[in-house]
Protein backbone atom coordinates (compact mmCIF):
# COMPACT_ATOMS: atom_id res chain seq x y z
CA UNK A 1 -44.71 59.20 141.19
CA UNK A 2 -41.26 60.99 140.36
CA UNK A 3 -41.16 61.97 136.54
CA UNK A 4 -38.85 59.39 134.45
CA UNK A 5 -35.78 60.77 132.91
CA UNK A 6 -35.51 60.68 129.09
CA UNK A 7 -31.75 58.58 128.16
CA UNK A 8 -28.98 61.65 127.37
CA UNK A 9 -27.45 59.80 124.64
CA UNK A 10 -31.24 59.32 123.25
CA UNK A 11 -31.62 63.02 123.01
CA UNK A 12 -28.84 63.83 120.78
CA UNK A 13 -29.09 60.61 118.69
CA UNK A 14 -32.90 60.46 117.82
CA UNK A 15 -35.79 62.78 116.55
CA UNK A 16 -39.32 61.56 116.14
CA UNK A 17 -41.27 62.76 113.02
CA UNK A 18 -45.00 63.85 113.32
CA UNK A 19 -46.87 60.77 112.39
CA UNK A 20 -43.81 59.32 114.91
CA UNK A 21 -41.49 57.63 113.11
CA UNK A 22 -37.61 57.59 114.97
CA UNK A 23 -35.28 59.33 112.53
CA UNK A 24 -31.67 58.48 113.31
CA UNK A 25 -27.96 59.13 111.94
CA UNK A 26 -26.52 56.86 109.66
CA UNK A 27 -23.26 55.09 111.37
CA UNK A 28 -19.66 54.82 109.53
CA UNK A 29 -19.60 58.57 108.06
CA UNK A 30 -16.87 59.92 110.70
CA UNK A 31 -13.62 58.76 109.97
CA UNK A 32 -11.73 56.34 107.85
CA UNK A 33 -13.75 56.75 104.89
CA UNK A 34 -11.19 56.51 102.53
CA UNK A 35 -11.45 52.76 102.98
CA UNK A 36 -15.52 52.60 102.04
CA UNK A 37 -16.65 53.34 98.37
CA UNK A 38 -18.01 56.37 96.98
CA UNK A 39 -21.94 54.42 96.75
CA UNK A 40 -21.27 53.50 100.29
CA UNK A 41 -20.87 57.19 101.40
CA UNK A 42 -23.36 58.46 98.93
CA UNK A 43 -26.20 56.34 100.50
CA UNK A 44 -25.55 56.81 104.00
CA UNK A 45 -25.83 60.13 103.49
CA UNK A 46 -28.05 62.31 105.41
CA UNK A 47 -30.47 60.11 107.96
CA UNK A 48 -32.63 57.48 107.88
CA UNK A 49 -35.68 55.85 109.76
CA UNK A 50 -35.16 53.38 112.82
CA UNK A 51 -36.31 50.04 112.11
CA UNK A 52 -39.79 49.33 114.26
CA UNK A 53 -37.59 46.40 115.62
CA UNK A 54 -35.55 49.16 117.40
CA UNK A 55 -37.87 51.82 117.75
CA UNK A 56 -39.61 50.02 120.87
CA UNK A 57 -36.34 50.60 123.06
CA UNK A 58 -36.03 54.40 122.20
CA UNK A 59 -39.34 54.67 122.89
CA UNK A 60 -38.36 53.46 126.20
CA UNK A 61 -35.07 55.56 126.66
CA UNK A 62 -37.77 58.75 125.66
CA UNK A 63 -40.74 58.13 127.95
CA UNK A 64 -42.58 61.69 127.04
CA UNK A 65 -41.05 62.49 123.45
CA UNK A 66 -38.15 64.74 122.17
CA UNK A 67 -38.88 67.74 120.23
């Protein structure tokens, strides 16, 4: 069998953590922020943890991992 090819757009959106949790960007922090609040930007700042509703598809889109 031909190895399976890991998603491009999953390898510079997602990281797994060790016990493998999918750590992800938080959306709405490029442009046009002068429009959201200052709590909005505060707490989207940094990343966050995929919900395990969505973590089944990037586990998917990354058959053997990213590092």
């Amino acid at each position: 069998m031909p190895k399976l090819k890991t998603k491009s757009g999953v390898k510079k959106r997602f990281k797994f953590t060790a016990s493998g949790k999918v750590k992800h960007g938080v959306a709405g922090k490029r442009h046009r922020l002068i429009s959201h609040n200052a709590k909005y930007i505060r707490q989207n700042r940094g990343t966050s943890v995929l919900s395990e509703a969505d973590v089944a598809h990037v586990r998917l889109w990354a058959p053997y991992g990213l590092k």
